[in-house]
PDB file of N, CA and C in Angstrom:
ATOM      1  N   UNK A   1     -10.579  35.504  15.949  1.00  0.00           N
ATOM      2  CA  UNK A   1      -9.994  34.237  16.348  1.00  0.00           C
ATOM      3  C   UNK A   1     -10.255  33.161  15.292  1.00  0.00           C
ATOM      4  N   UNK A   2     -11.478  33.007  14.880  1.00  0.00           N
ATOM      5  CA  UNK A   2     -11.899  32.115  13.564  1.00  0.00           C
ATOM      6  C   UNK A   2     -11.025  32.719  12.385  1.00  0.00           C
ATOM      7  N   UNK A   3     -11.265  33.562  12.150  1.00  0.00           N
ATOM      8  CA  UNK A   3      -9.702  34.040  11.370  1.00  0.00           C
ATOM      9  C   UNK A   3      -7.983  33.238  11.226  1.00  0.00           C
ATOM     10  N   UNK A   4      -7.696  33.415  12.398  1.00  0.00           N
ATOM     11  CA  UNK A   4      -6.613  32.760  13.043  1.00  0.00           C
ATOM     12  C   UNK A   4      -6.508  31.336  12.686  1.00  0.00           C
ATOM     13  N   UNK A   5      -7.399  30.764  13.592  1.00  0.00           N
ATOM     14  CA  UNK A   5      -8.111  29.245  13.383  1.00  0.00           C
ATOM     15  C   UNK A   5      -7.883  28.865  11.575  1.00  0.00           C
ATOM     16  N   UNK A   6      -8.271  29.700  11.252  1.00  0.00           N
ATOM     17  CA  UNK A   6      -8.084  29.283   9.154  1.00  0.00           C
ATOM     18  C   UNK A   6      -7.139  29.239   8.859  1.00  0.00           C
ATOM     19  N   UNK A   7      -6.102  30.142   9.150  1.00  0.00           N
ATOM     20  CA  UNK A   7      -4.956  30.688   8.438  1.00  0.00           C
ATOM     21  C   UNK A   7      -3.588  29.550   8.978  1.00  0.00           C
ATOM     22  N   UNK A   8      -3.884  29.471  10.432  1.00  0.00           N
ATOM     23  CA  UNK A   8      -3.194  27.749  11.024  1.00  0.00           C
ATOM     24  C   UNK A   8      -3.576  26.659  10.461  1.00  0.00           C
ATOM     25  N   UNK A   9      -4.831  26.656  10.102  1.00  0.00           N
ATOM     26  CA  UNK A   9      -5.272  25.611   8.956  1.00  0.00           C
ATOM     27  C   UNK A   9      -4.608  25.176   7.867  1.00  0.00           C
ATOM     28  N   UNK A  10      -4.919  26.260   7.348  1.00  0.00           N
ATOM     29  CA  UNK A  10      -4.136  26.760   5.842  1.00  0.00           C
ATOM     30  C   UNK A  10      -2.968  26.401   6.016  1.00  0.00           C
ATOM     31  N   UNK A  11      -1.968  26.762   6.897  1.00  0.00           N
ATOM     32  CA  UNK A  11      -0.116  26.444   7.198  1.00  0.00           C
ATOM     33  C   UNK A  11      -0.459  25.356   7.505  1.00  0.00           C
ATOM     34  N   UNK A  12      -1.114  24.467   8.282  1.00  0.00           N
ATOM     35  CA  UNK A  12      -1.144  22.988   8.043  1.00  0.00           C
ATOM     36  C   UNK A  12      -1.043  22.704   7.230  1.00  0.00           C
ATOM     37  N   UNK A  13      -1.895  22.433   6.316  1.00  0.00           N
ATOM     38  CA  UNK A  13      -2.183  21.792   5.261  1.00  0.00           C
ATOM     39  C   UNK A  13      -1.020  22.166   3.877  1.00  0.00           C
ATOM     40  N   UNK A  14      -0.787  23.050   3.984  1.00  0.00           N
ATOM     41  CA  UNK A  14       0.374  23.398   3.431  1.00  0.00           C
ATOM     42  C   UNK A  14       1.857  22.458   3.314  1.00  0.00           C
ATOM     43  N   UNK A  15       2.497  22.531   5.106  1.00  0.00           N
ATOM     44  CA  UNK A  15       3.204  21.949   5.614  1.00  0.00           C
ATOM     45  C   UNK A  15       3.193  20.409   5.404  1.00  0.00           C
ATOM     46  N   UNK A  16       2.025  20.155   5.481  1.00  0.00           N
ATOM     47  CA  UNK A  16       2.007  18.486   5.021  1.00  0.00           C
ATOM     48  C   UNK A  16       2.167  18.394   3.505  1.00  0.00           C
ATOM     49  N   UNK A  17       2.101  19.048   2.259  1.00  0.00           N
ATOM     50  CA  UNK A  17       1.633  19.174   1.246  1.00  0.00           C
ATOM     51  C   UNK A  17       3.288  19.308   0.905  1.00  0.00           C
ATOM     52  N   UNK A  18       4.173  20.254   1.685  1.00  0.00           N
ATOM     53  CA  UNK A  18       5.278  20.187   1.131  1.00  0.00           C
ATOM     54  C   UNK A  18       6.031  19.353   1.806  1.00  0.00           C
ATOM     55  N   UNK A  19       5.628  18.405   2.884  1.00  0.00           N
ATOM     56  CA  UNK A  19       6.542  17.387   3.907  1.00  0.00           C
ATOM     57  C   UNK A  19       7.122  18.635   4.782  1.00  0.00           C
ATOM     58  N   UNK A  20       6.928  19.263   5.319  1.00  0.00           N
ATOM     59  CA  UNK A  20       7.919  20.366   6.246  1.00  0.00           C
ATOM     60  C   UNK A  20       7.357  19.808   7.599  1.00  0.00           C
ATOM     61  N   UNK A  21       7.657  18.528   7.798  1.00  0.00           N
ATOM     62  CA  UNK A  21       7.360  18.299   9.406  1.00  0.00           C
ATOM     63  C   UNK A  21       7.389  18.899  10.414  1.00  0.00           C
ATOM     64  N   UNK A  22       8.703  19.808  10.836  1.00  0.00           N
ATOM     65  CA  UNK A  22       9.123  20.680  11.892  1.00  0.00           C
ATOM     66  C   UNK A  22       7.774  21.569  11.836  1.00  0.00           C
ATOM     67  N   UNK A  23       7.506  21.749  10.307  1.00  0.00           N
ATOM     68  CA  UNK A  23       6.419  23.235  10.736  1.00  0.00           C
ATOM     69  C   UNK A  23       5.496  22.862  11.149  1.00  0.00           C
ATOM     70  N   UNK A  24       5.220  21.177  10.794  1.00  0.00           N
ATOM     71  CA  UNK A  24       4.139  20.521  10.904  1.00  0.00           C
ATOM     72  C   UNK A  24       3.509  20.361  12.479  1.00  0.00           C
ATOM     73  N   UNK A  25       4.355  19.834  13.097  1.00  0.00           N
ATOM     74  CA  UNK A  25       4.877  19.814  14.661  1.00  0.00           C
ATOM     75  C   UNK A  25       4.553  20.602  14.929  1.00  0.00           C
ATOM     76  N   UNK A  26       5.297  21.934  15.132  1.00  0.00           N
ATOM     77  CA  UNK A  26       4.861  23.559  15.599  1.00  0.00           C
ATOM     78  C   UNK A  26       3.550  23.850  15.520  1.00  0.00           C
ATOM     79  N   UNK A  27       3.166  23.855  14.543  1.00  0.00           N
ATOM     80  CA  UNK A  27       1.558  24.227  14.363  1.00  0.00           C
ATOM     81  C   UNK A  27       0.538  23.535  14.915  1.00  0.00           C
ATOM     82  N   UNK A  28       0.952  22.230  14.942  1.00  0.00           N
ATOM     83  CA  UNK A  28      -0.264  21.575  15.995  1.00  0.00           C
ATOM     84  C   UNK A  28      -0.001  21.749  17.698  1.00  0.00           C
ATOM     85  N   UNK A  29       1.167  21.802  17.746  1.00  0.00           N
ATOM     86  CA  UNK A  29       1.680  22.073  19.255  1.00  0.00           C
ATOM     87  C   UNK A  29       0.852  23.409  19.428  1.00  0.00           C
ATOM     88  N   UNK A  30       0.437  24.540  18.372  1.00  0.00           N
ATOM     89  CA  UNK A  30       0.763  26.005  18.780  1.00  0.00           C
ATOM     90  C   UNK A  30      -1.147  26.387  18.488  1.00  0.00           C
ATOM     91  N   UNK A  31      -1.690  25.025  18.314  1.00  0.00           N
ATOM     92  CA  UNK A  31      -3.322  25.222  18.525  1.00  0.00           C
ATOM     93  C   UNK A  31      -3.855  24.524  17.234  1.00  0.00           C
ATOM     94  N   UNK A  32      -2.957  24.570  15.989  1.00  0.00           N
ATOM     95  CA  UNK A  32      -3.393  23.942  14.765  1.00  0.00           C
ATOM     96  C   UNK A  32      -4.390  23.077  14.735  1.00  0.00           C
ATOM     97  N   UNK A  33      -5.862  23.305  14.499  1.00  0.00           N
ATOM     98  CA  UNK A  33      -6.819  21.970  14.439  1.00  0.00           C
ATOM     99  C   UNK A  33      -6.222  21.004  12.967  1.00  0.00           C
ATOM    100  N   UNK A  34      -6.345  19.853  13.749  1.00  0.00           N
ATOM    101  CA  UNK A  34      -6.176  18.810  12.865  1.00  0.00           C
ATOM    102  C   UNK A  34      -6.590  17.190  12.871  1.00  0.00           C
ATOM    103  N   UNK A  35      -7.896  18.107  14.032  1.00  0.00           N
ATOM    104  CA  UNK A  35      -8.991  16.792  14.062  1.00  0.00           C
ATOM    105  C   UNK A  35     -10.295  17.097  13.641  1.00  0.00           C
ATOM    106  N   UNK A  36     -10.222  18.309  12.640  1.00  0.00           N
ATOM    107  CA  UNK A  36     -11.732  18.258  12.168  1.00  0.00           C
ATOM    108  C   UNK A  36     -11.356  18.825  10.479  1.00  0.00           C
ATOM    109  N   UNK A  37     -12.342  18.603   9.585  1.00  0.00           N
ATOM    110  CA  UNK A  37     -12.269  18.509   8.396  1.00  0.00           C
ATOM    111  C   UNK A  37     -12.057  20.262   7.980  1.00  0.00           C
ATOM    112  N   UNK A  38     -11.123  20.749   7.159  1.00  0.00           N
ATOM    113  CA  UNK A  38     -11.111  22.049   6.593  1.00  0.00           C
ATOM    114  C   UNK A  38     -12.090  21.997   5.289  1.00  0.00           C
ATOM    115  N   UNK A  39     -10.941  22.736   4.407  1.00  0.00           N
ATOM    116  CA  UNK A  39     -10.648  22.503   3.364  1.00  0.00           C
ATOM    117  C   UNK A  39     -11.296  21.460   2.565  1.00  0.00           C
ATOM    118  N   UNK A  40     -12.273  20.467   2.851  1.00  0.00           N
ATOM    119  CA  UNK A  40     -12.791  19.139   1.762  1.00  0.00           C
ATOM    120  C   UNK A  40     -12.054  17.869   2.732  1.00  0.00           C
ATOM    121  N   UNK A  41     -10.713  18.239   3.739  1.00  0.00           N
ATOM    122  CA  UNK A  41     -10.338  17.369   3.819  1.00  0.00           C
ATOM    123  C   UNK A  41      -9.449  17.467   5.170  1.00  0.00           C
ATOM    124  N   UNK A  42      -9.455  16.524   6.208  1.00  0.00           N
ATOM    125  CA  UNK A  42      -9.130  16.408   7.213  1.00  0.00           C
ATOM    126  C   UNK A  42      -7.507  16.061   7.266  1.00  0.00           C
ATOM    127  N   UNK A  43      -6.178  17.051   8.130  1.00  0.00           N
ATOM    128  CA  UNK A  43      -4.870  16.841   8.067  1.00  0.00           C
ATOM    129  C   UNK A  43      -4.499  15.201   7.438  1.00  0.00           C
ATOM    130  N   UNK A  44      -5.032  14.312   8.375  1.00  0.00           N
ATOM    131  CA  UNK A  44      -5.050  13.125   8.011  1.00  0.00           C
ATOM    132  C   UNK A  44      -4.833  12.445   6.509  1.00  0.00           C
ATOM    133  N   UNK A  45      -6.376  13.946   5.978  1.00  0.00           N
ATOM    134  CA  UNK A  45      -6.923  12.756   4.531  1.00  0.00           C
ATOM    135  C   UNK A  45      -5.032  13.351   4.257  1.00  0.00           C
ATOM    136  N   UNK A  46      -4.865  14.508   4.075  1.00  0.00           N
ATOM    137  CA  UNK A  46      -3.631  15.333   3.170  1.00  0.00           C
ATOM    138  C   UNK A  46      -2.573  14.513   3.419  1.00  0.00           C
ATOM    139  N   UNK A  47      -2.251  14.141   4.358  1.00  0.00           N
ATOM    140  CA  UNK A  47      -0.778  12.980   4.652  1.00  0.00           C
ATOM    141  C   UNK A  47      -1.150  11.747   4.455  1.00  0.00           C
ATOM    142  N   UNK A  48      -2.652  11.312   4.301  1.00  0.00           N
ATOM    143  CA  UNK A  48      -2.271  10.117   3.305  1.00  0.00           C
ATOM    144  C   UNK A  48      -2.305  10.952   1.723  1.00  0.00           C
ATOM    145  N   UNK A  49      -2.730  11.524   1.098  1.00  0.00           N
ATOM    146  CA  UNK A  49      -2.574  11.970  -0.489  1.00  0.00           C
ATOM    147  C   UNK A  49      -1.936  12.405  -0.630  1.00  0.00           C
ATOM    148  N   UNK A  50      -0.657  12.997  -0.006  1.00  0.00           N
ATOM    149  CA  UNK A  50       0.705  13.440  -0.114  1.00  0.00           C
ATOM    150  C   UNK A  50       1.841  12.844   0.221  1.00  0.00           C
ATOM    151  N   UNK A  51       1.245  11.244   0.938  1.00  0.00           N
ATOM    152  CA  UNK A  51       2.397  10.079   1.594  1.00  0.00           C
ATOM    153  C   UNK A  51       3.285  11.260   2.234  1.00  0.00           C
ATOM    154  N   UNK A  52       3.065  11.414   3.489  1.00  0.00           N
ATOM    155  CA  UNK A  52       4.160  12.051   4.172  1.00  0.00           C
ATOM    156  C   UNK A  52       3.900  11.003   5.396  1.00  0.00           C
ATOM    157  N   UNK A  53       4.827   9.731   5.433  1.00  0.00           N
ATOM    158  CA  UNK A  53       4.267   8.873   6.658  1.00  0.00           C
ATOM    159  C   UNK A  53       5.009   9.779   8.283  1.00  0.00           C
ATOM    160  N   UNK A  54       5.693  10.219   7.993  1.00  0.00           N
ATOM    161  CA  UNK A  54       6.181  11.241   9.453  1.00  0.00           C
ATOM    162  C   UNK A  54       4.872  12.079  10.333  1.00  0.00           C
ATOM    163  N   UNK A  55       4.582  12.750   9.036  1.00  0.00           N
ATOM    164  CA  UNK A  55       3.200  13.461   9.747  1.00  0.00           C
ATOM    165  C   UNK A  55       2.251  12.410   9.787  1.00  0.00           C
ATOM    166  N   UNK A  56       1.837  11.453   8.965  1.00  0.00           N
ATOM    167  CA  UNK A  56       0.744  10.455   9.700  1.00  0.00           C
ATOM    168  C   UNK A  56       0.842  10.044  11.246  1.00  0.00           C
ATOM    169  N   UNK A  57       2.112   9.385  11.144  1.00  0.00           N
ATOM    170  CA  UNK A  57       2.439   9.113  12.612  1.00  0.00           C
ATOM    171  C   UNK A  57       2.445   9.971  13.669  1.00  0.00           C
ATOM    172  N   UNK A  58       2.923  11.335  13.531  1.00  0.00           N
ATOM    173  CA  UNK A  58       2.571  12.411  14.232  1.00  0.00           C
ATOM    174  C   UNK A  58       1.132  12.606  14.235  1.00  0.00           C
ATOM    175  N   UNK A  59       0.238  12.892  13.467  1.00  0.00           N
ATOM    176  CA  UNK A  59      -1.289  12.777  13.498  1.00  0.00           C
ATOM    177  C   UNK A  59      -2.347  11.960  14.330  1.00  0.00           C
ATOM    178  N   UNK A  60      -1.564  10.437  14.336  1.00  0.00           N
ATOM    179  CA  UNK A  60      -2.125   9.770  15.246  1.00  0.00           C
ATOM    180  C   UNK A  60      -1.812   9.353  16.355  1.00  0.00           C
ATOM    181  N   UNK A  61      -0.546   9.577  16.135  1.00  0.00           N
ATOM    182  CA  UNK A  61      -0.438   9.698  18.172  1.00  0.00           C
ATOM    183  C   UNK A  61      -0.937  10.926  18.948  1.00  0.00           C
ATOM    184  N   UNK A  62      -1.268  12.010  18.651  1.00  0.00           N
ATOM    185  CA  UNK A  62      -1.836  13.238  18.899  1.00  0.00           C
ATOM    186  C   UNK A  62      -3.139  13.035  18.690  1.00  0.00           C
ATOM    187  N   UNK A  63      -3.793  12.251  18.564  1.00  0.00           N
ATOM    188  CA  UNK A  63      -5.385  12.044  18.387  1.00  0.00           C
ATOM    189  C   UNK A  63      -5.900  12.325  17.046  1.00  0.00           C
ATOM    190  N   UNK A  64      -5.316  12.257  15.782  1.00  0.00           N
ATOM    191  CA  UNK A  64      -6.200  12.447  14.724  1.00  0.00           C
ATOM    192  C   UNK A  64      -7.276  11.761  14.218  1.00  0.00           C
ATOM    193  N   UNK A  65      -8.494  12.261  14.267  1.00  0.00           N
ATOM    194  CA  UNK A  65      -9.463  10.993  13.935  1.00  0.00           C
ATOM    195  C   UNK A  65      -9.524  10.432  12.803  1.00  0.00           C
ATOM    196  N   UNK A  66      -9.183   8.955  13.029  1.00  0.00           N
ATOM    197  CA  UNK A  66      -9.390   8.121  12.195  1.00  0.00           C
ATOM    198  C   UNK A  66     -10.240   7.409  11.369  1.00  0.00           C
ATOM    199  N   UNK A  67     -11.773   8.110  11.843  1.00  0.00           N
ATOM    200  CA  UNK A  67     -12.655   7.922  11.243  1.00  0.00           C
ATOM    201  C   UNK A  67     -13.621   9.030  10.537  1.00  0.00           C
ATOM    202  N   UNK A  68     -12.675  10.061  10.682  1.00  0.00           N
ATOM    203  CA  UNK A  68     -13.015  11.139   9.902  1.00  0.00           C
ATOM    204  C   UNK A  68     -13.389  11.692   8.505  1.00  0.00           C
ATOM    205  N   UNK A  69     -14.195  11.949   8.039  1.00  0.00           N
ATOM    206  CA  UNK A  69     -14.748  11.748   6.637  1.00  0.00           C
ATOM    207  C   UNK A  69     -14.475  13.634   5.674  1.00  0.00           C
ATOM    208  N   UNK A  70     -14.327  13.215   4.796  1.00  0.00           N
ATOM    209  CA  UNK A  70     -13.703  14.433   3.964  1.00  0.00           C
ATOM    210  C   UNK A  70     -14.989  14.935   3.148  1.00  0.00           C
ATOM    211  N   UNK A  71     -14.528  15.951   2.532  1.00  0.00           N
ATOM    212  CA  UNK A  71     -16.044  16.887   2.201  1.00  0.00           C
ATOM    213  C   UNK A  71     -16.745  16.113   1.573  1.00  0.00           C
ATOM    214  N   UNK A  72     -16.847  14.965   0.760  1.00  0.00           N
ATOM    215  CA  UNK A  72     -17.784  14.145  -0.107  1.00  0.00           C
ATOM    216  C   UNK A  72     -18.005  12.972   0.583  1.00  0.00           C
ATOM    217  N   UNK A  73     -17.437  12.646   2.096  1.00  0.00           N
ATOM    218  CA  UNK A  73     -18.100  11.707   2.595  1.00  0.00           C
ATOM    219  C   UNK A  73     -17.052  10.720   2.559  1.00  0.00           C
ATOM    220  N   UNK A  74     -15.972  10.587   2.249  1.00  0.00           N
ATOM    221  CA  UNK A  74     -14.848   9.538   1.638  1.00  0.00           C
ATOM    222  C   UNK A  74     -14.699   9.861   3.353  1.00  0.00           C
ATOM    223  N   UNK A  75     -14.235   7.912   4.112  1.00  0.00           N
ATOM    224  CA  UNK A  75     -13.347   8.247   5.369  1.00  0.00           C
ATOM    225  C   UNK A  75     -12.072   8.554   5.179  1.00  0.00           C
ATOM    226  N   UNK A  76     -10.649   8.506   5.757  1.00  0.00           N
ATOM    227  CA  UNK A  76      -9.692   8.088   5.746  1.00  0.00           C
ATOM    228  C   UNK A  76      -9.116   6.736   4.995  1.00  0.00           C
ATOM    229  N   UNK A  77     -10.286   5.745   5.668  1.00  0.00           N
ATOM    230  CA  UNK A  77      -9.741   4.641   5.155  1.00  0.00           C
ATOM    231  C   UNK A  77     -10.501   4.480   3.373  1.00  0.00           C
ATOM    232  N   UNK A  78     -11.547   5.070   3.347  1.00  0.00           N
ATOM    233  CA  UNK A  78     -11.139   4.974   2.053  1.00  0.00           C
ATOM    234  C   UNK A  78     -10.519   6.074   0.937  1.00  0.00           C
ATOM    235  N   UNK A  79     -10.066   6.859   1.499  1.00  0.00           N
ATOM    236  CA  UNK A  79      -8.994   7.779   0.719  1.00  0.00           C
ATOM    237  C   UNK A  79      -7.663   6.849   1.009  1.00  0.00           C
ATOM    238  N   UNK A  80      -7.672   5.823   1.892  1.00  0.00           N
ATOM    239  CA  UNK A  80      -6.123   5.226   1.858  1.00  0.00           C
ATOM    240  C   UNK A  80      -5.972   3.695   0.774  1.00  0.00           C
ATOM    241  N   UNK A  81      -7.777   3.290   0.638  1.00  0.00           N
ATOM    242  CA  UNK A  81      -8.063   2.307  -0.201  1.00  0.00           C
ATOM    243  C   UNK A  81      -7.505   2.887  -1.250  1.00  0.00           C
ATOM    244  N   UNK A  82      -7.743   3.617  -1.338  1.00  0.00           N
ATOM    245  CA  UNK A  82      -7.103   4.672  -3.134  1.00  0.00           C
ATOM    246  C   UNK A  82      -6.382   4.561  -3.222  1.00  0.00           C
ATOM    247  N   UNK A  83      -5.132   4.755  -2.306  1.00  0.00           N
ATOM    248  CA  UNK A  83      -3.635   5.182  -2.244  1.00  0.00           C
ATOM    249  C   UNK A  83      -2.936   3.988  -1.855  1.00  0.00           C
ATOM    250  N   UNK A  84      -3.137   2.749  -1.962  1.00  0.00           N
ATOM    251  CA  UNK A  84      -2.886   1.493  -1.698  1.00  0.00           C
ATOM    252  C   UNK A  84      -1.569   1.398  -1.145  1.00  0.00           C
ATOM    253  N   UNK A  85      -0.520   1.824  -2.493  1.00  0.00           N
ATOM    254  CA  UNK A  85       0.856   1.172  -2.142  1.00  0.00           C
ATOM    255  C   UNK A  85       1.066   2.663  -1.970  1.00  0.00           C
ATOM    256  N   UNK A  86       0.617   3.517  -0.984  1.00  0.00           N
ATOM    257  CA  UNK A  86       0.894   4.413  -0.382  1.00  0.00           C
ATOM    258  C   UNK A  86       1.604   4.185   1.511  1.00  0.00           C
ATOM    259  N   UNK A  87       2.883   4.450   1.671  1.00  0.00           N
ATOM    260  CA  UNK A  87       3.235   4.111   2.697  1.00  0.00           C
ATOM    261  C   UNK A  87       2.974   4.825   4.026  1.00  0.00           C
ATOM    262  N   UNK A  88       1.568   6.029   3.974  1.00  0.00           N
ATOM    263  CA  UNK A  88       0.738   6.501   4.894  1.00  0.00           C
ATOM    264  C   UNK A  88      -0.402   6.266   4.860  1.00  0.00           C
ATOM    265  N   UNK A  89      -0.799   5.492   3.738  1.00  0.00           N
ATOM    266  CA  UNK A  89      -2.160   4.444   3.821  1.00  0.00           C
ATOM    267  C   UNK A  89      -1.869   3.240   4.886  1.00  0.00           C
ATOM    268  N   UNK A  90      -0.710   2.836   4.485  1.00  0.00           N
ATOM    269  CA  UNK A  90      -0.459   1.417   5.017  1.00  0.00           C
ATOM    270  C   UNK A  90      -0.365   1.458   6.690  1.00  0.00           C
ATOM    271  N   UNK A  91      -0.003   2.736   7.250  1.00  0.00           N
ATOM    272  CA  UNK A  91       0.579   3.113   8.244  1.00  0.00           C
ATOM    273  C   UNK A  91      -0.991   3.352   9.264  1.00  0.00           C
ATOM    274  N   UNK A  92      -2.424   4.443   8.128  1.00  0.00           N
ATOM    275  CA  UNK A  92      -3.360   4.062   8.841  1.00  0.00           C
ATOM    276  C   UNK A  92      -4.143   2.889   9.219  1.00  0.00           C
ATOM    277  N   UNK A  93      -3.946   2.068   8.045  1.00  0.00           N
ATOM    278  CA  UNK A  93      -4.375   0.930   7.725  1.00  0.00           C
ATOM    279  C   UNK A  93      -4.206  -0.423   9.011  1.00  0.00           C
ATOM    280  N   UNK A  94      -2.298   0.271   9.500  1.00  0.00           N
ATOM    281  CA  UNK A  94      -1.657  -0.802  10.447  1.00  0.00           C
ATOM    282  C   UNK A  94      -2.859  -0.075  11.760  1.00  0.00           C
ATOM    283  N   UNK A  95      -2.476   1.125  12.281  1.00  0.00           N
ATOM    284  CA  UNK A  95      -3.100   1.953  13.224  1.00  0.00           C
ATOM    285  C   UNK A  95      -4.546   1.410  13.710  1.00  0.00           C
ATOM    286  N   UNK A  96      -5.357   1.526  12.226  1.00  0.00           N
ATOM    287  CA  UNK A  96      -6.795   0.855  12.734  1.00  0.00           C
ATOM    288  C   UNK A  96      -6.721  -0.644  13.202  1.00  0.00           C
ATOM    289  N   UNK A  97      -5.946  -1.444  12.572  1.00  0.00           N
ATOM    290  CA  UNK A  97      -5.878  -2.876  13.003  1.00  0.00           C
ATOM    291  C   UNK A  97      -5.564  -3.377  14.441  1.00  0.00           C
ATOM    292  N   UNK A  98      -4.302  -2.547  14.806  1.00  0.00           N
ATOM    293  CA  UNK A  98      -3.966  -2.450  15.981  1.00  0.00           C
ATOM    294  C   UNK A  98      -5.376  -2.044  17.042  1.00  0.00           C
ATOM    295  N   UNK A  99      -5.439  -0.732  16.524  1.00  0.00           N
ATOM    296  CA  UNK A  99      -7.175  -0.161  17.312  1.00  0.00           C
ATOM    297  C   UNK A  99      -7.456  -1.318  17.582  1.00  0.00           C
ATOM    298  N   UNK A 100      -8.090  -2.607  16.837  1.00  0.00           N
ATOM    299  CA  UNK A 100      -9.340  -3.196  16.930  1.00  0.00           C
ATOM    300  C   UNK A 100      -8.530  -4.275  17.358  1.00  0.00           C
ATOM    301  N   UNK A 101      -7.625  -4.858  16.987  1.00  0.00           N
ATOM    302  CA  UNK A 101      -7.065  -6.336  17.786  1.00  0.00           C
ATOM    303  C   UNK A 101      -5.391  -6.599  17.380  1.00  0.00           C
ATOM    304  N   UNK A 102      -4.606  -6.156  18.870  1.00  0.00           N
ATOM    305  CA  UNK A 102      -3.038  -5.624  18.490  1.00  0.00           C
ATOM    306  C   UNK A 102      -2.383  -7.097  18.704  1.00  0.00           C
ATOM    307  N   UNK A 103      -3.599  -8.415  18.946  1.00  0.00           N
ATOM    308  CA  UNK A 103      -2.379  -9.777  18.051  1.00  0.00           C
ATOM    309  C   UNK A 103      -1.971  -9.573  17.187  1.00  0.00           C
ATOM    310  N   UNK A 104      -2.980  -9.508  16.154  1.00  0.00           N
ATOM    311  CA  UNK A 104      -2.804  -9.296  14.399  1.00  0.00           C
ATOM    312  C   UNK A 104      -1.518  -8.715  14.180  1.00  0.00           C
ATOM    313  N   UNK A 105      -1.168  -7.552  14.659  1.00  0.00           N
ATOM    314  CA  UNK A 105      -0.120  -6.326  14.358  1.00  0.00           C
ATOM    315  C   UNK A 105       1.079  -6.928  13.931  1.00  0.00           C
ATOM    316  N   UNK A 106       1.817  -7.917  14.689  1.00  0.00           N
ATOM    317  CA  UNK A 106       3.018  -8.333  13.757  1.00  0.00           C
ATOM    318  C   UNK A 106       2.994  -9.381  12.626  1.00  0.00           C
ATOM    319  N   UNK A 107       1.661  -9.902  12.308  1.00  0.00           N
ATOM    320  CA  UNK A 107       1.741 -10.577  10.957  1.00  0.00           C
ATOM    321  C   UNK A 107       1.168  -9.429  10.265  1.00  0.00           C
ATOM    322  N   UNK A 108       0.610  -8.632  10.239  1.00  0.00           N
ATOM    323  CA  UNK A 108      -0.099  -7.679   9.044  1.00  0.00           C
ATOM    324  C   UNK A 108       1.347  -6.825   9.082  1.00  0.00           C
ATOM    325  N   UNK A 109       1.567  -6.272   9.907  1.00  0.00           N
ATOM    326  CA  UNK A 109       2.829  -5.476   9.415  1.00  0.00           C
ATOM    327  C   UNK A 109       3.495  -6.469   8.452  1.00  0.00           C
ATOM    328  N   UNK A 110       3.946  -7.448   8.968  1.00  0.00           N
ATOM    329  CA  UNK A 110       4.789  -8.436   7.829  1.00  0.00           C
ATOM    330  C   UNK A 110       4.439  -8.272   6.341  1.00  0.00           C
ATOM    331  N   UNK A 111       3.059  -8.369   6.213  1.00  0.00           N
ATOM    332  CA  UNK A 111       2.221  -8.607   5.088  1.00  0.00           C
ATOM    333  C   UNK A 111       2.383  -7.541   4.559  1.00  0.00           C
ATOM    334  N   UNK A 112       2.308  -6.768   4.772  1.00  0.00           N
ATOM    335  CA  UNK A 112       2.273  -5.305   4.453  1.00  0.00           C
ATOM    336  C   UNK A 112       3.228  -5.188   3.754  1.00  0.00           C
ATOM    337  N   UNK A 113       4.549  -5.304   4.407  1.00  0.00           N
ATOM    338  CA  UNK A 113       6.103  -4.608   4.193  1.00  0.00           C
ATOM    339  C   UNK A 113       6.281  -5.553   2.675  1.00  0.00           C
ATOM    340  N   UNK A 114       5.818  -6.838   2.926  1.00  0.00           N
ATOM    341  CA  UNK A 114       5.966  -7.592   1.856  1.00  0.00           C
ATOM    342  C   UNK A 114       5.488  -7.803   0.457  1.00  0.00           C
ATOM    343  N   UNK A 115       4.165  -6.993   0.678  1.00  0.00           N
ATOM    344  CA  UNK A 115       3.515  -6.367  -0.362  1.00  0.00           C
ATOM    345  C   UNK A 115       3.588  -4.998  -0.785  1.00  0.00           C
ATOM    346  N   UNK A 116       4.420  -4.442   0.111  1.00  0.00           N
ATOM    347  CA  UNK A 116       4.442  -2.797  -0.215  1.00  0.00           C
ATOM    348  C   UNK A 116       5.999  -2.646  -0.750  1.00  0.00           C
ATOM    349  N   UNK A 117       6.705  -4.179  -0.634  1.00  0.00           N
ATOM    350  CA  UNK A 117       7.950  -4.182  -1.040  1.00  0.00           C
ATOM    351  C   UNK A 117       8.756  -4.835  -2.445  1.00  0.00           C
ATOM    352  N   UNK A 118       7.876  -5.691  -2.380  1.00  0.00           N
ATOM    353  CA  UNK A 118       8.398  -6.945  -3.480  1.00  0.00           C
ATOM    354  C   UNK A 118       6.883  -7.108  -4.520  1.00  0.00           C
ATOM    355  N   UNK A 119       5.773  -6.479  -4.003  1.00  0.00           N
ATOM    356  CA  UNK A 119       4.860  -7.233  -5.307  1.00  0.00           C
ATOM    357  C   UNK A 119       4.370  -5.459  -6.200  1.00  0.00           C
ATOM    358  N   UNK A 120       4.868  -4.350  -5.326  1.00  0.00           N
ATOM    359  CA  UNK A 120       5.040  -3.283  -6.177  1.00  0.00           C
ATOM    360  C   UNK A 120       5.293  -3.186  -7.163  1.00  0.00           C
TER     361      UNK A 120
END
């Protein structure tokens, strides 16, 4: 079964790596862990370092932890500090804000779009 468990891993991480959402979908529907760290790096860290914002959003409405830390200790948020004008950084970035206080949410989105749009 731990066998199994890897190899769904593995097609995760894959799937995000090439954007294949549908497979992406399937595999977590079909048992795919993708709330604990593989590979060095949690589904999460891979769709922010591959900007696939589809699977981010899929990730966290399905419970992906957001405070999940990758094999050297890096969280999410700072693998998304990295990836700045990354538009699945920005997306965890909105996610945690919301988490902690969902006034904020429609001026930071603003801010966001406006910096992820025009000062690029």
């Amino acid at each position: 079964m731990k066998r199994a468990n890897e190899n769904a891993d593995n097609a995760l991480r894959i799937a995000i790596e090439k954007n294949y959402v549908e497979i992406a979908k399937i595999l977590i529907s079909h048992g795919a862990d993708f709330k604990t760290v593989g590979l060095g790096y949690a589904p999460l860290h891979y769709a922010i370092l591959y900007d696939r914002p589809e699977i981010t959003i899929y990730l966290l409405i399905h419970g992906a932890d957001i405070y999940a830390k990758d094999g050297i200790g890096r969280t999410v948020f700072q693998v998304a500090k990295h990836e700045k004008w990354n538009l699945s950084a920005l997306i965890v970035n909105l996610y945690h804000i919301k988490v902690l206080n969902h006034k904020l949410l429609p001026f930071t989105l603003i801010s966001y779009f406006i910096c992820f749009f025009f000062i690029k």
